[in-house]
PDB file of N, CA and C in Angstrom:
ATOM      1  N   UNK A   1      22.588  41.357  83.350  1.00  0.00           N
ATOM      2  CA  UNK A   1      22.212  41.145  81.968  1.00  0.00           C
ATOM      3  C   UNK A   1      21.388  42.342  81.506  1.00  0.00           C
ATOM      4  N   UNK A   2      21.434  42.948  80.475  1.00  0.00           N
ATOM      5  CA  UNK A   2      21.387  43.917  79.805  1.00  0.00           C
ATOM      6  C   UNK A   2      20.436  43.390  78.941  1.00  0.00           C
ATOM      7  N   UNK A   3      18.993  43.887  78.595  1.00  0.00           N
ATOM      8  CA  UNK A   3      17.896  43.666  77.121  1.00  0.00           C
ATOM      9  C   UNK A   3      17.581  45.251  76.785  1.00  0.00           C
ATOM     10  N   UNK A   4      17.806  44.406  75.862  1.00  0.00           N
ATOM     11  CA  UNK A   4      17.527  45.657  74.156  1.00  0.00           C
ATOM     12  C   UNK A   4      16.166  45.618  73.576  1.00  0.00           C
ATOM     13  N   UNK A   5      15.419  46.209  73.899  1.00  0.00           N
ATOM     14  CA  UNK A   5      13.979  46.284  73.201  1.00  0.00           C
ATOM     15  C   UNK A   5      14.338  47.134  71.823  1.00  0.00           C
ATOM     16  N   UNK A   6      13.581  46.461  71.411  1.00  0.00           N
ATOM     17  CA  UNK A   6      13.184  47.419  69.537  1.00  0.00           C
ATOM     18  C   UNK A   6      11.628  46.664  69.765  1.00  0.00           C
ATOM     19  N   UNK A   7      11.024  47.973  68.342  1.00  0.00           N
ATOM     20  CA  UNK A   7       9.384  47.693  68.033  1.00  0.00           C
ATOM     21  C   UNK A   7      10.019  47.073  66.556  1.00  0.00           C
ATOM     22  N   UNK A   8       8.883  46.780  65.815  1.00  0.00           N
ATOM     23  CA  UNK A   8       9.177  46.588  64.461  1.00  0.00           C
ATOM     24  C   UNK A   8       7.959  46.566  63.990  1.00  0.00           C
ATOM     25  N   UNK A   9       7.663  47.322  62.911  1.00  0.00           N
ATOM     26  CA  UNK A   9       6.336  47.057  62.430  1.00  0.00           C
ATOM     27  C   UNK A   9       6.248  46.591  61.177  1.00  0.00           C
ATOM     28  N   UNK A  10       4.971  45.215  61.627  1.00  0.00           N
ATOM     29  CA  UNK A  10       4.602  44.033  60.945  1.00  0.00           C
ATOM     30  C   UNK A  10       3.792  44.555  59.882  1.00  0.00           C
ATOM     31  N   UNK A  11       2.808  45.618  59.554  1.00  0.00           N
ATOM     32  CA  UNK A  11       1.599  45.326  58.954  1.00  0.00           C
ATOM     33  C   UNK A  11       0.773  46.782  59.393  1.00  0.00           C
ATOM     34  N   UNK A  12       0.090  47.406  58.348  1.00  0.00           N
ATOM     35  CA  UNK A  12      -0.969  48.526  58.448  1.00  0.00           C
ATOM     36  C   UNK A  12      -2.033  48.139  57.736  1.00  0.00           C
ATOM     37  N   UNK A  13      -3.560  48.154  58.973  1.00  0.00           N
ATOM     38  CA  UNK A  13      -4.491  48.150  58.373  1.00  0.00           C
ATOM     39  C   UNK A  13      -4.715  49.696  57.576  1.00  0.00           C
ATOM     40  N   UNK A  14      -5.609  49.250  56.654  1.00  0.00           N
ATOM     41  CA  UNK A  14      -6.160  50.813  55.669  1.00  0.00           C
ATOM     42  C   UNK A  14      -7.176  50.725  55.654  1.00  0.00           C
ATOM     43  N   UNK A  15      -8.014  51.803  55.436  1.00  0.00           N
ATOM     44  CA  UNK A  15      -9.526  51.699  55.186  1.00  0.00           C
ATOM     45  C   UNK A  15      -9.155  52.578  53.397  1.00  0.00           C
ATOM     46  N   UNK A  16      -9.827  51.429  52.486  1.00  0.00           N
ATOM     47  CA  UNK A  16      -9.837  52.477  51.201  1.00  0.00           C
ATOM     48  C   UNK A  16      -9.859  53.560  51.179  1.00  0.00           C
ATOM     49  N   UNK A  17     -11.283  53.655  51.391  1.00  0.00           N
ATOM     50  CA  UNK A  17     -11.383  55.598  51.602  1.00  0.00           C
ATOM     51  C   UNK A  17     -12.275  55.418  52.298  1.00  0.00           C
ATOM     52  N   UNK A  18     -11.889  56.880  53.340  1.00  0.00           N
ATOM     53  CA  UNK A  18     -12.410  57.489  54.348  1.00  0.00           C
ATOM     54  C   UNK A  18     -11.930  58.933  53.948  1.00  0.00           C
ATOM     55  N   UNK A  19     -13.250  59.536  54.623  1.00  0.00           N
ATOM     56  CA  UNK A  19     -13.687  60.970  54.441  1.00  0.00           C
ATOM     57  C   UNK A  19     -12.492  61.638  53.115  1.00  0.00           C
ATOM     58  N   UNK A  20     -12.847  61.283  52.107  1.00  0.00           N
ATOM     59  CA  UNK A  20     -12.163  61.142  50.703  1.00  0.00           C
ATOM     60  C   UNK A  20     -10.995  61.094  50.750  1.00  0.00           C
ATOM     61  N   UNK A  21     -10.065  59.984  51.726  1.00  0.00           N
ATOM     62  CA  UNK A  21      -8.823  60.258  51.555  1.00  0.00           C
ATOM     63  C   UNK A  21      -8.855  58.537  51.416  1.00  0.00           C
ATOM     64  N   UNK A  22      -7.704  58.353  50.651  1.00  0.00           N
ATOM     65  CA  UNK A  22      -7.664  56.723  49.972  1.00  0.00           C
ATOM     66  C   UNK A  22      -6.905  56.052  50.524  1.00  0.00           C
ATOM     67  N   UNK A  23      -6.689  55.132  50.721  1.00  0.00           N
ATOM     68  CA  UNK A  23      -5.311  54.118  51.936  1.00  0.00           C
ATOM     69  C   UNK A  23      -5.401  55.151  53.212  1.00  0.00           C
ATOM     70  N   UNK A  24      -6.562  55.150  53.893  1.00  0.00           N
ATOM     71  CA  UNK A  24      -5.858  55.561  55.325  1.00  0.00           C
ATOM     72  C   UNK A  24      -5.964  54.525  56.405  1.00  0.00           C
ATOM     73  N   UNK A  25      -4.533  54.902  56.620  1.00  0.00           N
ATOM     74  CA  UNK A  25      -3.907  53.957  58.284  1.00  0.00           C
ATOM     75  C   UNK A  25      -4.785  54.544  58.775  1.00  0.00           C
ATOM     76  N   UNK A  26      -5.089  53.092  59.593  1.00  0.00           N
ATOM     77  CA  UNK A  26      -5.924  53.580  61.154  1.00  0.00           C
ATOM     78  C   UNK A  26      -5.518  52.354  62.094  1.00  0.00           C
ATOM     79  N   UNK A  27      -4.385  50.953  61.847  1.00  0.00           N
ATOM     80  CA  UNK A  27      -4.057  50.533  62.868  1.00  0.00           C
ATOM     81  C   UNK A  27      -3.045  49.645  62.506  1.00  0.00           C
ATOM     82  N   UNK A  28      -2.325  49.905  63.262  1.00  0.00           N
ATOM     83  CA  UNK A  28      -0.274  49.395  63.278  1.00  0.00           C
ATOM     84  C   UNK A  28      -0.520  47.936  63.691  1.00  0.00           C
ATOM     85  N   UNK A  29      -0.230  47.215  63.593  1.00  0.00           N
ATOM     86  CA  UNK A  29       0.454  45.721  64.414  1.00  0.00           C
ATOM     87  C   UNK A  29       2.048  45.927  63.945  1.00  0.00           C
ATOM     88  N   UNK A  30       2.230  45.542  65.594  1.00  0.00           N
ATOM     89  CA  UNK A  30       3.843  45.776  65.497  1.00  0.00           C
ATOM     90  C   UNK A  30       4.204  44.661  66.267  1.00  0.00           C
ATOM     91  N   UNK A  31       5.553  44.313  66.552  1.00  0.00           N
ATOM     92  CA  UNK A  31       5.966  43.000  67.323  1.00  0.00           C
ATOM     93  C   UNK A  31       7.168  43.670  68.367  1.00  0.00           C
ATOM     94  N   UNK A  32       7.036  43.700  69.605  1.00  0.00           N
ATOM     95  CA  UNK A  32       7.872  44.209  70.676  1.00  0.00           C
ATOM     96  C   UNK A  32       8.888  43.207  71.208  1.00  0.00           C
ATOM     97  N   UNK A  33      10.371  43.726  70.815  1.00  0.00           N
ATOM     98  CA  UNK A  33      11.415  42.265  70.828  1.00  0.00           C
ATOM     99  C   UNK A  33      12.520  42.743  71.652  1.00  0.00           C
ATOM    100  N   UNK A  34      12.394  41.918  72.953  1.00  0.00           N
ATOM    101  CA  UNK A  34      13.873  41.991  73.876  1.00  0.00           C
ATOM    102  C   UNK A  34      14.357  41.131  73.552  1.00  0.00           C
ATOM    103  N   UNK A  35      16.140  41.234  73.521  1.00  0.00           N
ATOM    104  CA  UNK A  35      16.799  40.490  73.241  1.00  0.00           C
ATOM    105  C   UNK A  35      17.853  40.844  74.557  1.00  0.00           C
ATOM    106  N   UNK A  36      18.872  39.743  74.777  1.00  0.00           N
ATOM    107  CA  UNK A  36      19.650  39.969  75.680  1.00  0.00           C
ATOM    108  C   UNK A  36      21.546  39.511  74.769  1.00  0.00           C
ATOM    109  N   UNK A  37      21.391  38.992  74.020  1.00  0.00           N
ATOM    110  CA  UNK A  37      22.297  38.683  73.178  1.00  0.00           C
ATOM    111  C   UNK A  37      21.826  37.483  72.992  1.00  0.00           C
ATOM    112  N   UNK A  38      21.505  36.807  73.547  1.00  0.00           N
ATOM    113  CA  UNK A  38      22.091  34.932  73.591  1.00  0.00           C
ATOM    114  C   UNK A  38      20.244  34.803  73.506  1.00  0.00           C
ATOM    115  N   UNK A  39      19.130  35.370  74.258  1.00  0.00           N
ATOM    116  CA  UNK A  39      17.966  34.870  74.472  1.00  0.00           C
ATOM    117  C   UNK A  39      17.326  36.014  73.748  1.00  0.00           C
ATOM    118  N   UNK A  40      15.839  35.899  73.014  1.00  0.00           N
ATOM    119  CA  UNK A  40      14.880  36.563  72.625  1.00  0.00           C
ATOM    120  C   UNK A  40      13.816  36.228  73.293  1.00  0.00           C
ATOM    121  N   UNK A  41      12.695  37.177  73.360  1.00  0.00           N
ATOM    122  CA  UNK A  41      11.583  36.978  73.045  1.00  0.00           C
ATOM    123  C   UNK A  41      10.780  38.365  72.970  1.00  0.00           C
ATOM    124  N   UNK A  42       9.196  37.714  72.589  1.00  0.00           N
ATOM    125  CA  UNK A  42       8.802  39.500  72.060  1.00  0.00           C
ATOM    126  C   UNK A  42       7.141  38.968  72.431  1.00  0.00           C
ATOM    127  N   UNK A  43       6.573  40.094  72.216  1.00  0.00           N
ATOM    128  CA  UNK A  43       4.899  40.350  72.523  1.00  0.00           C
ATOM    129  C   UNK A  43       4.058  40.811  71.145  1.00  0.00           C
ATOM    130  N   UNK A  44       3.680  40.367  70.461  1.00  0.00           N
ATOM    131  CA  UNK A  44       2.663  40.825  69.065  1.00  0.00           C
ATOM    132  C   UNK A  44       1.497  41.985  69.556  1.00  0.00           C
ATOM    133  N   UNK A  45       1.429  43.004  69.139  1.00  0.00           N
ATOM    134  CA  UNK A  45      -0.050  43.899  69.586  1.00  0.00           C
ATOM    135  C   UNK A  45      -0.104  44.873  68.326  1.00  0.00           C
ATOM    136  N   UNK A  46      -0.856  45.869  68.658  1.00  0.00           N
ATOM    137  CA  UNK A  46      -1.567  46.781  67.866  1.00  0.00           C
ATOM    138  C   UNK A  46      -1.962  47.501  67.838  1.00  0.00           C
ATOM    139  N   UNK A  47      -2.092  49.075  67.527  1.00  0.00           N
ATOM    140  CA  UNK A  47      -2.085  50.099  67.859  1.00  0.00           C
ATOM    141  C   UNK A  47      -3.244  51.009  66.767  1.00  0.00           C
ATOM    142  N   UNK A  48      -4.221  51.253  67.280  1.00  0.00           N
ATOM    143  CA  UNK A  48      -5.302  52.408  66.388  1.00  0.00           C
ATOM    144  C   UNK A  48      -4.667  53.535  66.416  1.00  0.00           C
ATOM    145  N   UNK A  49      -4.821  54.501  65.341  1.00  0.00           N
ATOM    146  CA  UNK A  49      -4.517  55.253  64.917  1.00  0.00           C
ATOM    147  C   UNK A  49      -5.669  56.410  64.742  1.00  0.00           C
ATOM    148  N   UNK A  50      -6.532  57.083  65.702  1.00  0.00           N
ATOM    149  CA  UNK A  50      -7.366  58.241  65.162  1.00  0.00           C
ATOM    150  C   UNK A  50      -7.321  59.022  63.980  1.00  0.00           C
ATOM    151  N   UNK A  51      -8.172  59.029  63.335  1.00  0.00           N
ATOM    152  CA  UNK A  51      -8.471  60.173  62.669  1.00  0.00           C
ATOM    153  C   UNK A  51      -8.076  61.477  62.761  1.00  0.00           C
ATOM    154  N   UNK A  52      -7.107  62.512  62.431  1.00  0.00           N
ATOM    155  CA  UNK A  52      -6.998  63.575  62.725  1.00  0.00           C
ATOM    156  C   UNK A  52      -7.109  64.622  61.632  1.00  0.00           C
ATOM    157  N   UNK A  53      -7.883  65.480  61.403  1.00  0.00           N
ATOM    158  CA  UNK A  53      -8.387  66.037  60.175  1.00  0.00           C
ATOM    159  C   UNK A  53      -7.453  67.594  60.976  1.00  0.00           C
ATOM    160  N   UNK A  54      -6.515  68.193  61.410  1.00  0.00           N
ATOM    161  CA  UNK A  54      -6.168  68.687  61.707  1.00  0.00           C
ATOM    162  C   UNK A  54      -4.473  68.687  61.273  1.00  0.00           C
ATOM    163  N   UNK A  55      -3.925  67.378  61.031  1.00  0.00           N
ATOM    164  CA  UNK A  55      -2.464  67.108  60.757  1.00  0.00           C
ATOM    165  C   UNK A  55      -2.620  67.087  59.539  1.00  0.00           C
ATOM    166  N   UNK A  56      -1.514  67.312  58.870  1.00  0.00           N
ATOM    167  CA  UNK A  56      -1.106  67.166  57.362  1.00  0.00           C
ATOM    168  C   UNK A  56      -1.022  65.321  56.947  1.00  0.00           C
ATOM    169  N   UNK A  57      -2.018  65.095  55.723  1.00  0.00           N
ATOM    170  CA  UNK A  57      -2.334  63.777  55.562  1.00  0.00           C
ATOM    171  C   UNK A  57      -1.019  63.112  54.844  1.00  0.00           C
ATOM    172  N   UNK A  58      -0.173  62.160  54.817  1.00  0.00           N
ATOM    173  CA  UNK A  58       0.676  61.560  54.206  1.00  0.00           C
ATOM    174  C   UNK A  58       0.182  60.297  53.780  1.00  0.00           C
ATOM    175  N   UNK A  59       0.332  60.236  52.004  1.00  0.00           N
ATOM    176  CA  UNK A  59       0.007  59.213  51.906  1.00  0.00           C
ATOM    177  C   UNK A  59       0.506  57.925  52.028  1.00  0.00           C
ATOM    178  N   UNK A  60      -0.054  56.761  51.847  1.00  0.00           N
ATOM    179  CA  UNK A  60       0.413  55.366  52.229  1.00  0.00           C
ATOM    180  C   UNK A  60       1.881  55.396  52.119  1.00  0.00           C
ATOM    181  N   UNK A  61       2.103  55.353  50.475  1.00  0.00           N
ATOM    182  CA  UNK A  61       3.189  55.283  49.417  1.00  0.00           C
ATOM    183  C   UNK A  61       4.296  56.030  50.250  1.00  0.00           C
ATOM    184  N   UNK A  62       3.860  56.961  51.219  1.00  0.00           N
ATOM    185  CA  UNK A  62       4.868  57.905  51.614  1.00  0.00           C
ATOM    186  C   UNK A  62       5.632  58.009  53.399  1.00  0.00           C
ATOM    187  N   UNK A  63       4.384  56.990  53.579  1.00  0.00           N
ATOM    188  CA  UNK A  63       5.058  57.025  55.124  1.00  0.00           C
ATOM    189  C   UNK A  63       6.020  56.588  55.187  1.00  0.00           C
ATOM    190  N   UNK A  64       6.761  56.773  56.503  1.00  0.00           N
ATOM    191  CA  UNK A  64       8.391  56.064  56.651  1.00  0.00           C
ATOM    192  C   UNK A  64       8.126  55.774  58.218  1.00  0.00           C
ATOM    193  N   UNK A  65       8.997  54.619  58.080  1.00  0.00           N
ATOM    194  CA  UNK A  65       8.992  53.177  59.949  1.00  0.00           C
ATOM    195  C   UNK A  65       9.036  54.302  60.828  1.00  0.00           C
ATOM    196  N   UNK A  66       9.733  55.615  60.663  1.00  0.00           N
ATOM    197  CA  UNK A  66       9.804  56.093  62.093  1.00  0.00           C
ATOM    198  C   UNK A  66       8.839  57.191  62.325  1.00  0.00           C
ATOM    199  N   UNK A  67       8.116  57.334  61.252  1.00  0.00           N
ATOM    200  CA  UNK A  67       6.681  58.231  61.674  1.00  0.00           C
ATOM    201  C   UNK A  67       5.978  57.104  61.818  1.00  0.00           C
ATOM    202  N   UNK A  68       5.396  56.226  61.187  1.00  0.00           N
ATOM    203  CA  UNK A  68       4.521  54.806  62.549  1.00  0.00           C
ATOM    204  C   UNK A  68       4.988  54.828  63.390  1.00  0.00           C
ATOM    205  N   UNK A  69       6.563  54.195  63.791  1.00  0.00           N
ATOM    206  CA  UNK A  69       6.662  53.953  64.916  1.00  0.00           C
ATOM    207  C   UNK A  69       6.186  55.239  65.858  1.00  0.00           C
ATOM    208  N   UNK A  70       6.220  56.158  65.638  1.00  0.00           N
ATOM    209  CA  UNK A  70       5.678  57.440  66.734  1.00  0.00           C
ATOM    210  C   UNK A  70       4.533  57.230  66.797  1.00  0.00           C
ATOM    211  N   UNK A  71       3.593  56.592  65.601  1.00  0.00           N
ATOM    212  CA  UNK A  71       2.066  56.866  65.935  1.00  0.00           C
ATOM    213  C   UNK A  71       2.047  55.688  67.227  1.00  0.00           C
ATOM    214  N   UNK A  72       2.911  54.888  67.070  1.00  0.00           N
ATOM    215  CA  UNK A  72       2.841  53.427  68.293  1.00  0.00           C
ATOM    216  C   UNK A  72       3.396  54.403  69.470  1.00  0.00           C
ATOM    217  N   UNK A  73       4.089  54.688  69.464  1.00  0.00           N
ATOM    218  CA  UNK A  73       4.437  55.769  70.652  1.00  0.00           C
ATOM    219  C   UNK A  73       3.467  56.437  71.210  1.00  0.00           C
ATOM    220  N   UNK A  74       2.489  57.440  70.538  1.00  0.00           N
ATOM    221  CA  UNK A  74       1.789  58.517  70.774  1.00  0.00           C
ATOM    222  C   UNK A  74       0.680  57.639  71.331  1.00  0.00           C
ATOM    223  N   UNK A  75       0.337  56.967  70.349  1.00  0.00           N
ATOM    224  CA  UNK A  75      -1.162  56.016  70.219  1.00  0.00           C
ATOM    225  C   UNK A  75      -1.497  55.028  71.198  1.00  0.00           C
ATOM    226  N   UNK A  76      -0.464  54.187  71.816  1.00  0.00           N
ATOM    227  CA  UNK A  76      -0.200  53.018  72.532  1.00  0.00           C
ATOM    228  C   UNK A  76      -0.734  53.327  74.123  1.00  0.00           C
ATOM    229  N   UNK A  77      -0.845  52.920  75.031  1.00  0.00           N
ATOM    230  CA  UNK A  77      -1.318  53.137  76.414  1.00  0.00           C
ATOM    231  C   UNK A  77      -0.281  52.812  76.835  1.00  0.00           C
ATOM    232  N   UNK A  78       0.618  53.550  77.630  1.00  0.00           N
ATOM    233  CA  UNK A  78       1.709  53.043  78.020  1.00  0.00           C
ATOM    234  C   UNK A  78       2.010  52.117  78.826  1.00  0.00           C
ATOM    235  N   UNK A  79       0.791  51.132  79.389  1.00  0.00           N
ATOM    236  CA  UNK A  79       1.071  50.422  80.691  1.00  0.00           C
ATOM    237  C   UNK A  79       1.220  49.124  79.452  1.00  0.00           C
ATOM    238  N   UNK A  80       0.605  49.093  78.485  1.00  0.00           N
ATOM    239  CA  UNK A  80       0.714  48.174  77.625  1.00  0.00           C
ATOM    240  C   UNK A  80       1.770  48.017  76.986  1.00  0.00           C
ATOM    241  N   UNK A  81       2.533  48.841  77.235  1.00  0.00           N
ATOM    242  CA  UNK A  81       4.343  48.597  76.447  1.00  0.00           C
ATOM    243  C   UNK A  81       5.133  48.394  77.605  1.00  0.00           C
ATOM    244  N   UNK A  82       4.471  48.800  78.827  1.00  0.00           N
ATOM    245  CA  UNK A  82       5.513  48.555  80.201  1.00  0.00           C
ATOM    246  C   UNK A  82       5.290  47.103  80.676  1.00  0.00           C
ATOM    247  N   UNK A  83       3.605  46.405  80.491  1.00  0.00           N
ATOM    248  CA  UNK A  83       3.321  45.261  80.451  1.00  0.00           C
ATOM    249  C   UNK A  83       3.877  44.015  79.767  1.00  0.00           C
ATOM    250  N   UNK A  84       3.877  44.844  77.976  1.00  0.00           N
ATOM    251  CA  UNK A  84       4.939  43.902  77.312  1.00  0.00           C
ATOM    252  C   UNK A  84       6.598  43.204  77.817  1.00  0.00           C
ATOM    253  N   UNK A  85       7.115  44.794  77.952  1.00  0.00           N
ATOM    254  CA  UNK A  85       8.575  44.914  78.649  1.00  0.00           C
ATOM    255  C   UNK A  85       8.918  43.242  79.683  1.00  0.00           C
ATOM    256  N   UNK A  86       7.814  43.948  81.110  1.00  0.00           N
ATOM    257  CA  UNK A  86       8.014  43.248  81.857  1.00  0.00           C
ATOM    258  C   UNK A  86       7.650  41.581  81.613  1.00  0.00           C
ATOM    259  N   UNK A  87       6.985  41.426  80.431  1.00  0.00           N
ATOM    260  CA  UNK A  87       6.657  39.855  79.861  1.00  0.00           C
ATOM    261  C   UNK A  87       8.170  39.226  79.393  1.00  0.00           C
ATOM    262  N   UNK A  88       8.197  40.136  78.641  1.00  0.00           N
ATOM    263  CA  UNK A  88       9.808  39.649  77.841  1.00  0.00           C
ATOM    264  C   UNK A  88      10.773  39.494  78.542  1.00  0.00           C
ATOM    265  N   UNK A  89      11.194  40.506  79.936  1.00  0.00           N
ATOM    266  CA  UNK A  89      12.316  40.617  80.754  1.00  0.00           C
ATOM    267  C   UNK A  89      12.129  38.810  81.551  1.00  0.00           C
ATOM    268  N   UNK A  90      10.712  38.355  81.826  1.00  0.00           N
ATOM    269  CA  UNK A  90      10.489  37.537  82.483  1.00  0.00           C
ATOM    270  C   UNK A  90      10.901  36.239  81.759  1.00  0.00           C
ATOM    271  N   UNK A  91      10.281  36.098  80.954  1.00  0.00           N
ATOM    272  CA  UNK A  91      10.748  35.187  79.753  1.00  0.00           C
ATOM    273  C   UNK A  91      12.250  34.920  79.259  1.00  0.00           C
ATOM    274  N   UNK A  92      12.788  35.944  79.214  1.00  0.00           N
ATOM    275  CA  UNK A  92      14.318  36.025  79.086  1.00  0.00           C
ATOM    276  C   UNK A  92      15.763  35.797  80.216  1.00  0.00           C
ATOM    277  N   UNK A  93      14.317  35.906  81.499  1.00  0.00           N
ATOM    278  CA  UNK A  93      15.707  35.726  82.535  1.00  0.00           C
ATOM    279  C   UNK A  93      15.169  33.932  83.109  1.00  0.00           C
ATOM    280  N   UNK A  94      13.852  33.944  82.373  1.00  0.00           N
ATOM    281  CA  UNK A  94      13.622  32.197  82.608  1.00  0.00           C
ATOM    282  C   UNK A  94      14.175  31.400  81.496  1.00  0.00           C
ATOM    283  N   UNK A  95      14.687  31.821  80.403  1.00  0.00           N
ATOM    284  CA  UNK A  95      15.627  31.121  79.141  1.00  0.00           C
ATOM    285  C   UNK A  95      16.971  31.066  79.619  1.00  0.00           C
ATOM    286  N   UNK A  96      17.642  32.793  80.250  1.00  0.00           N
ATOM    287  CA  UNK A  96      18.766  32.680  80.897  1.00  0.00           C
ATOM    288  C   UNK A  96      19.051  31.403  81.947  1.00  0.00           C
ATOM    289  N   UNK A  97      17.857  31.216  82.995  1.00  0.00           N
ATOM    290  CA  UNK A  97      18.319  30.181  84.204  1.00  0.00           C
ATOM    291  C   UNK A  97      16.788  29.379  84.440  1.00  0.00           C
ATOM    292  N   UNK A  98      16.975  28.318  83.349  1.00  0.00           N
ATOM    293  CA  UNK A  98      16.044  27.899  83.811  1.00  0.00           C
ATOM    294  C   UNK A  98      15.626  26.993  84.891  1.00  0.00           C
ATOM    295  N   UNK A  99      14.573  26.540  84.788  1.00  0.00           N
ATOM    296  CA  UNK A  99      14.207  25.551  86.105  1.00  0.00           C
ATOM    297  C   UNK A  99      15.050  24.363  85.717  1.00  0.00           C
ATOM    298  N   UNK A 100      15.148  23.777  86.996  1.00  0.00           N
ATOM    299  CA  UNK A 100      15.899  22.250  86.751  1.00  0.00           C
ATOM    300  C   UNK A 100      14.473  21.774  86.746  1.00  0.00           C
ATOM    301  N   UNK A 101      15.033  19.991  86.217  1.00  0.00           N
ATOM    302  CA  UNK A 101      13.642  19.492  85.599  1.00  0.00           C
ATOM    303  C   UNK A 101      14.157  18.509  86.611  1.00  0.00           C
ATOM    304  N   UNK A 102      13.432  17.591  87.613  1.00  0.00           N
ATOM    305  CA  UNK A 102      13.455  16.433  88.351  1.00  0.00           C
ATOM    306  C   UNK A 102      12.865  15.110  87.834  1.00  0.00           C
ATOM    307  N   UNK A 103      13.012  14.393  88.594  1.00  0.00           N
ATOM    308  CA  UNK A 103      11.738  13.371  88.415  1.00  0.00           C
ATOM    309  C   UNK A 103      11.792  12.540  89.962  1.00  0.00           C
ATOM    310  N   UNK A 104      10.988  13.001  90.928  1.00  0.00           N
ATOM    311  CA  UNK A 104      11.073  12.220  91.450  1.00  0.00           C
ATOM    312  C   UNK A 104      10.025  11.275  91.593  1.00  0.00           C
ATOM    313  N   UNK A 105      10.080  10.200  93.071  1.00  0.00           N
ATOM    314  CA  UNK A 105       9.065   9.235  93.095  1.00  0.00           C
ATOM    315  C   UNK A 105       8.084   9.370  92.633  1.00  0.00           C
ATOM    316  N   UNK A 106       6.610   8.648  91.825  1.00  0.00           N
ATOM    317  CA  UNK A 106       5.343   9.168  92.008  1.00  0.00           C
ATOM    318  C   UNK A 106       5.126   8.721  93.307  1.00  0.00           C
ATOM    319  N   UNK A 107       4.197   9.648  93.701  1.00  0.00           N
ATOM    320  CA  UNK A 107       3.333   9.810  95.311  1.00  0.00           C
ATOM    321  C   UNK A 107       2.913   8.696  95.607  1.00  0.00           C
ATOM    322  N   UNK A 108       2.167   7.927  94.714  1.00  0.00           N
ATOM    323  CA  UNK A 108       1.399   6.864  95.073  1.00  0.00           C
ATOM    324  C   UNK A 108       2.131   5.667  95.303  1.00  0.00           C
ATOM    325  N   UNK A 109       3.530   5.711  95.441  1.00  0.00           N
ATOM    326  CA  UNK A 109       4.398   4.096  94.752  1.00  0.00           C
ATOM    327  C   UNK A 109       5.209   4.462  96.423  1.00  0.00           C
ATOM    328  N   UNK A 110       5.219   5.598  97.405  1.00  0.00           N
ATOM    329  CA  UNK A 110       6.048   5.293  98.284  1.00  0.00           C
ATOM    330  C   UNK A 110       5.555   4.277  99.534  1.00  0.00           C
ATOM    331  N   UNK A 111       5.990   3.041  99.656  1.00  0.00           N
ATOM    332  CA  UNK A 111       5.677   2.308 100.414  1.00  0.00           C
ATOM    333  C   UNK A 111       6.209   2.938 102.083  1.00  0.00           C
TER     334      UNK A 111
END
């Protein structure tokens, strides 16, 4: 079985203004989603964004999904997207085959 991760981003915090610049991002929430065809599931997190008075500023109005998504790339700790991964892969191969459900005796009733 084969999973397909995608990010997708949910939501940018802004600070009005900072150091006179107006709407600046400083943190992504994004939602991390394996799918396998038939099963989903995904991990919610969030990603700060430093200050960099060195890069060319883009405003709000102007960003586009795949320059965030890089700041989630750049920005992110990677054990925390390998952590996610391995949540979802787990989750997805326990939707694929799950547990059988029993019922046996209660303990206390075997004479």
């Amino acid at each position: 079985m084969t999973i397909t991760y995608t990010t997708k981003i949910t939501s940018i915090d802004c600070w009005s203004t900072f150091k006179s610049v107006n709407n600046l991002a400083f943190n992504v929430w994004w939602n991390y989603i394996g799918s396998d065809g038939t099963n989903e599931s995904n991990v919610i997190g969030n990603t700060f964004v430093p200050y960099d008075s060195t890069t060319e500023f883009v405003p709000y109005e102007q960003l586009t999904e795949e320059e965030v998504l890089s700041w989630v790339q750049k920005y992110t700790d990677p054990t925390v997207l390998t952590d996610a991964q391995a949540l979802i892969t787990s989750r997805i191969n326990e939707m694929a085959t799950p547990p059988l459900v029993i019922n046996p005796t209660l303990p206390w009733t075997n004479i």
